[in-house]
PDB file of N, CA and C in Angstrom:
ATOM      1  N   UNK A   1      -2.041  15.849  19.194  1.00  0.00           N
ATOM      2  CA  UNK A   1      -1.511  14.509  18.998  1.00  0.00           C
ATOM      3  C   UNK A   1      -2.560  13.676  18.271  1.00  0.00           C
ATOM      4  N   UNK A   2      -1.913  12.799  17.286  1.00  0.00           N
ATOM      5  CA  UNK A   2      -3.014  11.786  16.546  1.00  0.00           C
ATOM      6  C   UNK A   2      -3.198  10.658  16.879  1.00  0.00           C
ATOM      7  N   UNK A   3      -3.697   9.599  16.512  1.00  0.00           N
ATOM      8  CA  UNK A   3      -3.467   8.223  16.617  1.00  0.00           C
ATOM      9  C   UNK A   3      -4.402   7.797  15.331  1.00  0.00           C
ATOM     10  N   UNK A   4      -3.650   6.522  15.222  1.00  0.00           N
ATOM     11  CA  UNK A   4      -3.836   5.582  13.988  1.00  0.00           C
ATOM     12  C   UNK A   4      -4.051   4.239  14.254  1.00  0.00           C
ATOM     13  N   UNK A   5      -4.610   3.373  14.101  1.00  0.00           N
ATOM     14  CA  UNK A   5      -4.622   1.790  14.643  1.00  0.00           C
ATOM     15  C   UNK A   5      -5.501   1.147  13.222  1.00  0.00           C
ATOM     16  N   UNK A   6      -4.296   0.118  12.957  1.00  0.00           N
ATOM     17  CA  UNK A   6      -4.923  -0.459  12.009  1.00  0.00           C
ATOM     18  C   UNK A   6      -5.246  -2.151  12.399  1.00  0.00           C
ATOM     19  N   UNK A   7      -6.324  -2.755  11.758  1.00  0.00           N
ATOM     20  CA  UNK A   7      -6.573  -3.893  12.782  1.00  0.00           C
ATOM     21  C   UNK A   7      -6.950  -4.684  11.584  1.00  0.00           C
ATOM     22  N   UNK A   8      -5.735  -5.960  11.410  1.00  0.00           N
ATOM     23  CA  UNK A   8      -6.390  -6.887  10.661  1.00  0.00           C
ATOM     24  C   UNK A   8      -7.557  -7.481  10.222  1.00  0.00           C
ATOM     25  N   UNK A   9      -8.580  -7.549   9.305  1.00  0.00           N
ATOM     26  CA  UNK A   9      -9.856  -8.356   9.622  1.00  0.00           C
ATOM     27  C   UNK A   9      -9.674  -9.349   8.068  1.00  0.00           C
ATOM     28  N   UNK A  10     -10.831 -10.397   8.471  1.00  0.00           N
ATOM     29  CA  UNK A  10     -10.535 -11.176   6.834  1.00  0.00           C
ATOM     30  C   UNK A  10     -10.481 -10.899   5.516  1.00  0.00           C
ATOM     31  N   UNK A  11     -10.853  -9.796   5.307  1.00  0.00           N
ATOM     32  CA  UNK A  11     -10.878  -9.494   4.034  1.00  0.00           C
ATOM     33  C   UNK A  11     -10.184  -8.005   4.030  1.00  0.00           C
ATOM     34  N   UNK A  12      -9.287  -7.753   4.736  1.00  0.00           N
ATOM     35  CA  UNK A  12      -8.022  -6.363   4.452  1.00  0.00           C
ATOM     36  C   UNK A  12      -8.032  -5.963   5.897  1.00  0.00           C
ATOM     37  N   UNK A  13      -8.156  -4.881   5.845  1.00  0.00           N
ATOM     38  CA  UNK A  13      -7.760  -4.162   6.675  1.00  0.00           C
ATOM     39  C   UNK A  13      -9.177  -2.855   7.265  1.00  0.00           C
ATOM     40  N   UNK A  14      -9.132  -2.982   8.611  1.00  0.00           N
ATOM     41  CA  UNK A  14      -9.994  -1.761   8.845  1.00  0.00           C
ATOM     42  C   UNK A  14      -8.738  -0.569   9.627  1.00  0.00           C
ATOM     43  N   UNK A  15      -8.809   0.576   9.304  1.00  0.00           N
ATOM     44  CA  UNK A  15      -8.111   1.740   9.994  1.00  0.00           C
ATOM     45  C   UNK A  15      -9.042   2.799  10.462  1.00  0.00           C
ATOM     46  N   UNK A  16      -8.341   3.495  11.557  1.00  0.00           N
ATOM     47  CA  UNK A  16      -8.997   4.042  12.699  1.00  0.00           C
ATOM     48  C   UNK A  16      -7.934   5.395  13.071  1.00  0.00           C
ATOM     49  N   UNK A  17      -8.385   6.318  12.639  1.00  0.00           N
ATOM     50  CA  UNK A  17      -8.009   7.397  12.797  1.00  0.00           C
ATOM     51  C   UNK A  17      -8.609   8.966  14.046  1.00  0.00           C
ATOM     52  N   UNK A  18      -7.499   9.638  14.701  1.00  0.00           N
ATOM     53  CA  UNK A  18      -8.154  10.649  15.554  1.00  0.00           C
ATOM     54  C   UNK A  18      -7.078  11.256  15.836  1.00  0.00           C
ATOM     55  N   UNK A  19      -7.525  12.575  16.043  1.00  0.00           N
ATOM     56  CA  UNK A  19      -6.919  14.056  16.175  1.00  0.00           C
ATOM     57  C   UNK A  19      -6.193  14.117  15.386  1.00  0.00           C
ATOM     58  N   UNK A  20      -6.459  14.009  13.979  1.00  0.00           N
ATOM     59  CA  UNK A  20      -5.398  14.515  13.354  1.00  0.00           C
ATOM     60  C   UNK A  20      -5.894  16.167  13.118  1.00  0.00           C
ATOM     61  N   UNK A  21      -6.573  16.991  13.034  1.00  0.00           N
ATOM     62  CA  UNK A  21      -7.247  18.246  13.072  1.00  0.00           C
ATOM     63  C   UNK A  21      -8.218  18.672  14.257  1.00  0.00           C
ATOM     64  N   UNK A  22      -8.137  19.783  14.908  1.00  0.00           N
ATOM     65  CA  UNK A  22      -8.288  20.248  16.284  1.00  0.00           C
ATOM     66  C   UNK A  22      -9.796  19.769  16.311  1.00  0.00           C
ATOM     67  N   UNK A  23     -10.880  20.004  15.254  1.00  0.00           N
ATOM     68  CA  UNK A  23     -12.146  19.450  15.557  1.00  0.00           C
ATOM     69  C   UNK A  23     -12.751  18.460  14.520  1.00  0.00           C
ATOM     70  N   UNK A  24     -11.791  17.878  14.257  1.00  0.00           N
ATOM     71  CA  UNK A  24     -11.594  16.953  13.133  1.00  0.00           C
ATOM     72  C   UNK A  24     -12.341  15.156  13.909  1.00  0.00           C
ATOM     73  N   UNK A  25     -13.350  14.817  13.803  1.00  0.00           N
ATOM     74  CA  UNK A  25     -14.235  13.522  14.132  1.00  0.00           C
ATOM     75  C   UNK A  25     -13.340  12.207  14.000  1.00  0.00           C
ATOM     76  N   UNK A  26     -13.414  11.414  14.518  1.00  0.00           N
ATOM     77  CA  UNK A  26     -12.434  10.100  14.302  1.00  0.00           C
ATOM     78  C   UNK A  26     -12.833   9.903  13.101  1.00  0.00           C
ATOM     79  N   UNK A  27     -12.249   8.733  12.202  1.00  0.00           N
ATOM     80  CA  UNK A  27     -12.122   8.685  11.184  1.00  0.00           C
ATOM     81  C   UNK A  27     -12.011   7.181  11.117  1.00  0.00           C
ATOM     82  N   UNK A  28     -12.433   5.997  10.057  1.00  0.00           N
ATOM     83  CA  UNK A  28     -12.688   4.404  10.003  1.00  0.00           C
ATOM     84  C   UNK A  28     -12.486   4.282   8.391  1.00  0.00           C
ATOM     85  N   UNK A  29     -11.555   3.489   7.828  1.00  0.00           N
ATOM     86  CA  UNK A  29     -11.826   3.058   6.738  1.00  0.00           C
ATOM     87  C   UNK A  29     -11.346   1.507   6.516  1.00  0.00           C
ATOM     88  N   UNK A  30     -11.785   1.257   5.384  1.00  0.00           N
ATOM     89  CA  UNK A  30     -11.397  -0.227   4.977  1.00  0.00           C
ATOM     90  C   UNK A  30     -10.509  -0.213   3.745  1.00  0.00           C
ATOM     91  N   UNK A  31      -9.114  -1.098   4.117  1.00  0.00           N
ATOM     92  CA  UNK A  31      -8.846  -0.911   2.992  1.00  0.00           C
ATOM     93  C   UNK A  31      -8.744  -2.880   2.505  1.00  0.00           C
ATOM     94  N   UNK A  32      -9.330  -3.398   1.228  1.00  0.00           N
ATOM     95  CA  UNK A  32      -9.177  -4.464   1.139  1.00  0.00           C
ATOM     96  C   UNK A  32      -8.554  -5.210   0.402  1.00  0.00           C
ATOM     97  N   UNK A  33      -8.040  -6.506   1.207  1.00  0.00           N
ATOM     98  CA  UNK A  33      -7.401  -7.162   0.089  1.00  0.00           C
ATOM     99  C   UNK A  33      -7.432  -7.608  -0.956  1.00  0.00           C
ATOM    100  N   UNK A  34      -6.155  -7.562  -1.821  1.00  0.00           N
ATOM    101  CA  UNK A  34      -5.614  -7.625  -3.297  1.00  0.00           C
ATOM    102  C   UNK A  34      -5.667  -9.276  -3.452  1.00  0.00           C
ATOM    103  N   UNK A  35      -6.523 -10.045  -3.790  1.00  0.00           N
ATOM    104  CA  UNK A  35      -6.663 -11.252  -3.487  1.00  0.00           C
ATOM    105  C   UNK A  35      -5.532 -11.973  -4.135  1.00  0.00           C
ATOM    106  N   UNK A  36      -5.499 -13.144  -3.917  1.00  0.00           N
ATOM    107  CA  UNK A  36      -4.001 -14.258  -3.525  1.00  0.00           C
ATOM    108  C   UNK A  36      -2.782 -13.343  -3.701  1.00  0.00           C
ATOM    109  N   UNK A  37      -2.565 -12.107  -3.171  1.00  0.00           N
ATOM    110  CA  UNK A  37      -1.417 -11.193  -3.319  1.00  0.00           C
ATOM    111  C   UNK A  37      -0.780 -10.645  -1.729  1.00  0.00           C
ATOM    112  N   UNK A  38      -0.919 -11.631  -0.981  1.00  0.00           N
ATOM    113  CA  UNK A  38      -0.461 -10.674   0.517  1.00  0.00           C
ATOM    114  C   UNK A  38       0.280  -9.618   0.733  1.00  0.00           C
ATOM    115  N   UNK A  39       1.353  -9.138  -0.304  1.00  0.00           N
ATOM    116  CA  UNK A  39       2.253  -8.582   0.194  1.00  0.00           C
ATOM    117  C   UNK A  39       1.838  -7.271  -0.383  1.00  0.00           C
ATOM    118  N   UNK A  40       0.944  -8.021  -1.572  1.00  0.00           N
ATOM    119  CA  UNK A  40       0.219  -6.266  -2.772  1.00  0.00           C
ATOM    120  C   UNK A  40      -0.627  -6.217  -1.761  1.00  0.00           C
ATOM    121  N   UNK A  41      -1.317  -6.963  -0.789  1.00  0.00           N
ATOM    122  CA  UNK A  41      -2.365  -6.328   0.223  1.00  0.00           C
ATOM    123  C   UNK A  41      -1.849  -5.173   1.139  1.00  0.00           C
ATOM    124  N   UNK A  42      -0.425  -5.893   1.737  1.00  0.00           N
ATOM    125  CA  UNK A  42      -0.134  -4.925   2.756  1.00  0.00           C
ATOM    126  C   UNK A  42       0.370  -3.774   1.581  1.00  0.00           C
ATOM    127  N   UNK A  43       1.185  -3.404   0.451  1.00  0.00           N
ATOM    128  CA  UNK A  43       1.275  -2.031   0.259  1.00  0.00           C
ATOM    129  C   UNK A  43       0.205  -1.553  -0.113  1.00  0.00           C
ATOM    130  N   UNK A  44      -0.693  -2.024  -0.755  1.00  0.00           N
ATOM    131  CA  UNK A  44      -2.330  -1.464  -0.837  1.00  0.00           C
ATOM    132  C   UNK A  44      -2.327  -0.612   0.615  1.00  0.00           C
ATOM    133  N   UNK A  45      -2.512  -1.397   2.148  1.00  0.00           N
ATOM    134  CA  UNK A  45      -2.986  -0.867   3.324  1.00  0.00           C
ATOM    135  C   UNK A  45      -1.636   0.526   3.494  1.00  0.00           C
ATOM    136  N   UNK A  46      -0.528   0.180   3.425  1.00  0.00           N
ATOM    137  CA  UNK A  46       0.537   1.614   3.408  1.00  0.00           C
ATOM    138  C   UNK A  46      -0.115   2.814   2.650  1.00  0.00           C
ATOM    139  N   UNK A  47      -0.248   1.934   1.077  1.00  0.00           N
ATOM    140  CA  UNK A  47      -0.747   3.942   0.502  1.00  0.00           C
ATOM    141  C   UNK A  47      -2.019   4.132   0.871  1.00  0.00           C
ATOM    142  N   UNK A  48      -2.858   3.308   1.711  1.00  0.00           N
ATOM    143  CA  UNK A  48      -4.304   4.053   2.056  1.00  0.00           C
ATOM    144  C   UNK A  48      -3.668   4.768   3.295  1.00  0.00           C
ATOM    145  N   UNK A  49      -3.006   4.484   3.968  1.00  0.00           N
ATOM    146  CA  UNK A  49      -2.575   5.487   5.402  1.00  0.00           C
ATOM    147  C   UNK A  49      -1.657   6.745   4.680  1.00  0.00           C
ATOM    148  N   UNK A  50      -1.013   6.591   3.736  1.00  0.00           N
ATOM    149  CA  UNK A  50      -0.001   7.606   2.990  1.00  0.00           C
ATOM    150  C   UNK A  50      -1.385   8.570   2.626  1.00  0.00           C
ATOM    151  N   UNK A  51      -2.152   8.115   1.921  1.00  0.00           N
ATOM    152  CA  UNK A  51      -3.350   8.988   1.261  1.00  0.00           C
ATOM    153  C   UNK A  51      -4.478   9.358   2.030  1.00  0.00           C
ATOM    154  N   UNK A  52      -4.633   8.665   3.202  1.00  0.00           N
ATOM    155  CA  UNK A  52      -5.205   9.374   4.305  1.00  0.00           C
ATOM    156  C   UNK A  52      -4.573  10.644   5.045  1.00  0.00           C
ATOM    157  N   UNK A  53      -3.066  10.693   5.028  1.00  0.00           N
ATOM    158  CA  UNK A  53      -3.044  11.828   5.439  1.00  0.00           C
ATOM    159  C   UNK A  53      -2.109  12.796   4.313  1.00  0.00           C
ATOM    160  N   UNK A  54      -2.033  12.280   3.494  1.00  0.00           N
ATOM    161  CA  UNK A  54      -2.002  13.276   2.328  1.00  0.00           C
ATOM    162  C   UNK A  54      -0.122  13.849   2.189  1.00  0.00           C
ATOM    163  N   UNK A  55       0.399  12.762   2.478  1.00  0.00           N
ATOM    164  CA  UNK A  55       1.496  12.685   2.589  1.00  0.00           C
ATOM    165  C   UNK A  55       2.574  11.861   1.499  1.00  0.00           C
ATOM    166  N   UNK A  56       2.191  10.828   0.771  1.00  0.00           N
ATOM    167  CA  UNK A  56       2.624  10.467  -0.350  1.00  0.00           C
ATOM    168  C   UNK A  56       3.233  10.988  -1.351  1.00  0.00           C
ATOM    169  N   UNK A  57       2.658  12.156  -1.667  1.00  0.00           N
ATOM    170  CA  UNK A  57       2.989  13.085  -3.038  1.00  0.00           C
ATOM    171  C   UNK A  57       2.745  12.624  -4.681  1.00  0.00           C
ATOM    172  N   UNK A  58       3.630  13.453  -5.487  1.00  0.00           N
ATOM    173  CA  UNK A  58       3.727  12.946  -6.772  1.00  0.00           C
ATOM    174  C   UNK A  58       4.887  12.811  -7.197  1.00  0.00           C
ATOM    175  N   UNK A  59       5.146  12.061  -8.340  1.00  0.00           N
ATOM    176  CA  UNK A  59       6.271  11.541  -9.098  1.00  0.00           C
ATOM    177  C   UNK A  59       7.006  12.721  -9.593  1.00  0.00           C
ATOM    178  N   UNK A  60       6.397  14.294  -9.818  1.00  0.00           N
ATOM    179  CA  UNK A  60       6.832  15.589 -10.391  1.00  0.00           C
ATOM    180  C   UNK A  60       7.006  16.213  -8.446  1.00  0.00           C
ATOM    181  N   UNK A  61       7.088  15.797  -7.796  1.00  0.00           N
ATOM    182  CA  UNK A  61       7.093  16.260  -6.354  1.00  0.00           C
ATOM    183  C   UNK A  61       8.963  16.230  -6.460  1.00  0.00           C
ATOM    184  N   UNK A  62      10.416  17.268  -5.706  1.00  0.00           N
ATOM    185  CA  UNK A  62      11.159  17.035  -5.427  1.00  0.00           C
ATOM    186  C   UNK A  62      11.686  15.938  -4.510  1.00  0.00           C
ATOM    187  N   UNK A  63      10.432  15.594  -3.666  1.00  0.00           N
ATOM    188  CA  UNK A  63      10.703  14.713  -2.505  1.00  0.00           C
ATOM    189  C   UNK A  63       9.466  14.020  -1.961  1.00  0.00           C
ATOM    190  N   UNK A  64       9.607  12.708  -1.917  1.00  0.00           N
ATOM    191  CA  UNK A  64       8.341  12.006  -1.555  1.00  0.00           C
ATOM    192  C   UNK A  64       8.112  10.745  -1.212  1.00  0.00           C
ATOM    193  N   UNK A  65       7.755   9.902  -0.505  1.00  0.00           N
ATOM    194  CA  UNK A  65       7.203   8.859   0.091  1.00  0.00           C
ATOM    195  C   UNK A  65       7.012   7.681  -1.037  1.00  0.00           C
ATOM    196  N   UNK A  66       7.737   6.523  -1.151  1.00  0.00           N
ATOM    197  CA  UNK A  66       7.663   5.239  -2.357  1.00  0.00           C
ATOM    198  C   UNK A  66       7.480   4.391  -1.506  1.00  0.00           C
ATOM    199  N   UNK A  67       6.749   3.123  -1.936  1.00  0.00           N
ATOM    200  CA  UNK A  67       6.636   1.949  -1.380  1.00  0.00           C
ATOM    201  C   UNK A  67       7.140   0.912  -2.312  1.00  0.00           C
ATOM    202  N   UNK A  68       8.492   0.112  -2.246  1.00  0.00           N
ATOM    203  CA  UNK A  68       8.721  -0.419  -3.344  1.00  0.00           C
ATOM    204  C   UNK A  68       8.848  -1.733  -2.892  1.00  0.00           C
ATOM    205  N   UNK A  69       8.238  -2.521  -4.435  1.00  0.00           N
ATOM    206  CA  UNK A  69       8.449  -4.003  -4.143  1.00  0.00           C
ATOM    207  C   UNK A  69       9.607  -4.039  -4.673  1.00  0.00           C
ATOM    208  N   UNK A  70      10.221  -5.108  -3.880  1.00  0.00           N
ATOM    209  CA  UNK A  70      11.983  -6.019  -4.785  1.00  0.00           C
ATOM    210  C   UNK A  70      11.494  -6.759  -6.054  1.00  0.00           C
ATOM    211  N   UNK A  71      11.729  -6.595  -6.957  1.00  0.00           N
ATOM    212  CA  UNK A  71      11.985  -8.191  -7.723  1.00  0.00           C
ATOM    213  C   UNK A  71      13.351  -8.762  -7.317  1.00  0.00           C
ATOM    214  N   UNK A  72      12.915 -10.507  -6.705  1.00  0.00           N
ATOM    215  CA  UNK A  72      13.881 -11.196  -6.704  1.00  0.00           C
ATOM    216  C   UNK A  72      15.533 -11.315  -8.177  1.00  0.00           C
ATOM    217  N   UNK A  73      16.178 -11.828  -7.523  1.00  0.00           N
ATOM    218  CA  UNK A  73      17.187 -11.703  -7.931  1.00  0.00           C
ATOM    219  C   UNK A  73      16.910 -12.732  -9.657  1.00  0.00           C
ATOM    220  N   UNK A  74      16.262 -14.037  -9.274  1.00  0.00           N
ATOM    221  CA  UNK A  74      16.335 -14.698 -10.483  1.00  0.00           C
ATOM    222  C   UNK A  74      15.274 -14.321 -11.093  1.00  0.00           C
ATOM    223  N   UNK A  75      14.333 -12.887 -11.080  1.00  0.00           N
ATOM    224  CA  UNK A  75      13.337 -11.863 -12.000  1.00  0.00           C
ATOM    225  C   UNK A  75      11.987 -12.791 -11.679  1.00  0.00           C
ATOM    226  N   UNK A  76      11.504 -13.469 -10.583  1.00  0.00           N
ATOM    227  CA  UNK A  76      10.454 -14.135 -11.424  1.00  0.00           C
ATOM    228  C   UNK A  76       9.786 -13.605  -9.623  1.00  0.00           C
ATOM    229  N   UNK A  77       8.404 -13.462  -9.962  1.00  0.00           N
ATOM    230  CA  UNK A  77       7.246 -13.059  -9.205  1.00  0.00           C
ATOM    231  C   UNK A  77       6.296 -13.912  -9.190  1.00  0.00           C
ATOM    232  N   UNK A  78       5.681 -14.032  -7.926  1.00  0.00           N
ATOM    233  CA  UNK A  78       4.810 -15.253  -7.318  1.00  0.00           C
ATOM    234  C   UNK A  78       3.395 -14.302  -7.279  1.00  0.00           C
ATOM    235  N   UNK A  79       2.236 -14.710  -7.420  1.00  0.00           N
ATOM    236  CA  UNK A  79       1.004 -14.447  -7.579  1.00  0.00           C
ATOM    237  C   UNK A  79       0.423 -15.566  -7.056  1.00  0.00           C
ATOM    238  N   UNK A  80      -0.286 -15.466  -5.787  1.00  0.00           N
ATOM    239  CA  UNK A  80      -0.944 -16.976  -6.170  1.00  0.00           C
ATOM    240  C   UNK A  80       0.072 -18.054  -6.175  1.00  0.00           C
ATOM    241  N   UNK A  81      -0.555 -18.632  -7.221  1.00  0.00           N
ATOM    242  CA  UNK A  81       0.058 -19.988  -8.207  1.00  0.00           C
ATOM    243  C   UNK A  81       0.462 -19.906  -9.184  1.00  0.00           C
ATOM    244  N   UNK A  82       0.342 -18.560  -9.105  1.00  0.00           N
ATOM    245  CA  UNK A  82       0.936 -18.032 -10.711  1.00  0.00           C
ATOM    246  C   UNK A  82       2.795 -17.305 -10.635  1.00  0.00           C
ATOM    247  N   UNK A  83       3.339 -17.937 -11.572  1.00  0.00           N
ATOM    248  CA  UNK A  83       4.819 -17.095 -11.372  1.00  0.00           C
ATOM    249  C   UNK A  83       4.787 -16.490 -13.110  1.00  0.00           C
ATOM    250  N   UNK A  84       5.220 -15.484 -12.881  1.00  0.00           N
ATOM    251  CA  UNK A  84       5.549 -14.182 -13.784  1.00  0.00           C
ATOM    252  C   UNK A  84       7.151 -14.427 -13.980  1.00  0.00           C
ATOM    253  N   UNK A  85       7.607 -13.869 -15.344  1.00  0.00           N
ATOM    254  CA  UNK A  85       9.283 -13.598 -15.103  1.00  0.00           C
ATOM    255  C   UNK A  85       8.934 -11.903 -15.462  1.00  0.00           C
ATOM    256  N   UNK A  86       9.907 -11.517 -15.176  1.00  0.00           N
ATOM    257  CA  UNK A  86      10.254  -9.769 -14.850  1.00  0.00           C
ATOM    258  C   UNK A  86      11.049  -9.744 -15.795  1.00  0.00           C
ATOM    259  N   UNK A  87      10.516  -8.835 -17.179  1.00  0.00           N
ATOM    260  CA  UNK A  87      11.518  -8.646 -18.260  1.00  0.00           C
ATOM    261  C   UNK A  87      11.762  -6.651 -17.837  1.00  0.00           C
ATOM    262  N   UNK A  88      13.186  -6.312 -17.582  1.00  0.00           N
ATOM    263  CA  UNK A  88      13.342  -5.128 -17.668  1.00  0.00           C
ATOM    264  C   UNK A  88      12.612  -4.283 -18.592  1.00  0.00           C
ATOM    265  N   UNK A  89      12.484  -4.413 -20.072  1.00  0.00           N
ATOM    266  CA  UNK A  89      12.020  -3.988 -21.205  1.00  0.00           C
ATOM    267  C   UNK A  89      11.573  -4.640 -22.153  1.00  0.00           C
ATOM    268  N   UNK A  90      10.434  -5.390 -21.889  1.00  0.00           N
ATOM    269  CA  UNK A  90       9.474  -6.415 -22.718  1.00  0.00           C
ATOM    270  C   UNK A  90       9.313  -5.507 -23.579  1.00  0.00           C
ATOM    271  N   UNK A  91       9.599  -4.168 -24.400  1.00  0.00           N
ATOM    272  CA  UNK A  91       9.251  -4.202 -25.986  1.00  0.00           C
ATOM    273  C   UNK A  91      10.526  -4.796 -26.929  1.00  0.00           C
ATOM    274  N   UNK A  92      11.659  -4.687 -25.435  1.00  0.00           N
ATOM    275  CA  UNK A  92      13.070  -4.937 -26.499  1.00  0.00           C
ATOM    276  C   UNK A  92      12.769  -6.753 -26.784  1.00  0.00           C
ATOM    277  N   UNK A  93      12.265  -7.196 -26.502  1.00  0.00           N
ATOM    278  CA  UNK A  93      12.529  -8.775 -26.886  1.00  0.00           C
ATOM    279  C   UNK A  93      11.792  -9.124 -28.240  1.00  0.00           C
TER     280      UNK A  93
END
């Protein structure tokens, strides 16, 4: 049996890993935040636990693990203070 515990701190995330392999040592990493981006922080902290245990895959993989952001409905993305619009295919314009 494993365990995983991930524990908020100010600047991302620390994770805490054990038994995942029979003589396998606990395990600590940091993963940190994507600054004025909270939500790119938390999928940042998802694919460090996906890539800690090696479970994610690849895009040429039949089957595999995505973390997807929505774009809102009226295309436009918040950063910060910064808003973006979401062009499907910015070479067609």
């Amino acid at each position: 049996m494993w365990n995983l515990t991930i524990q908020r701190v100010n600047n991302g995330y620390k994770l805490y890993s054990s038994g995942i392999g029979e003589d396998e040592a606990p395990e600590e990493w940091v993963v940190e935040d994507v600054e004025e981006d909270d939500l790119r922080s938390h999928i940042s902290m998802l694919y460090g636990v996906l890539e800690h245990f090696g479970v994610y895959g690849s895009k040429h993989d039949a089957e595999r693990i995505r973390i997807v952001r929505e774009i809102p409905e009226d295309g436009t993305l918040k950063w910060g203070d910064e808003i973006y619009e979401h062009k499907e295919n910015p070479s067609s314009s």
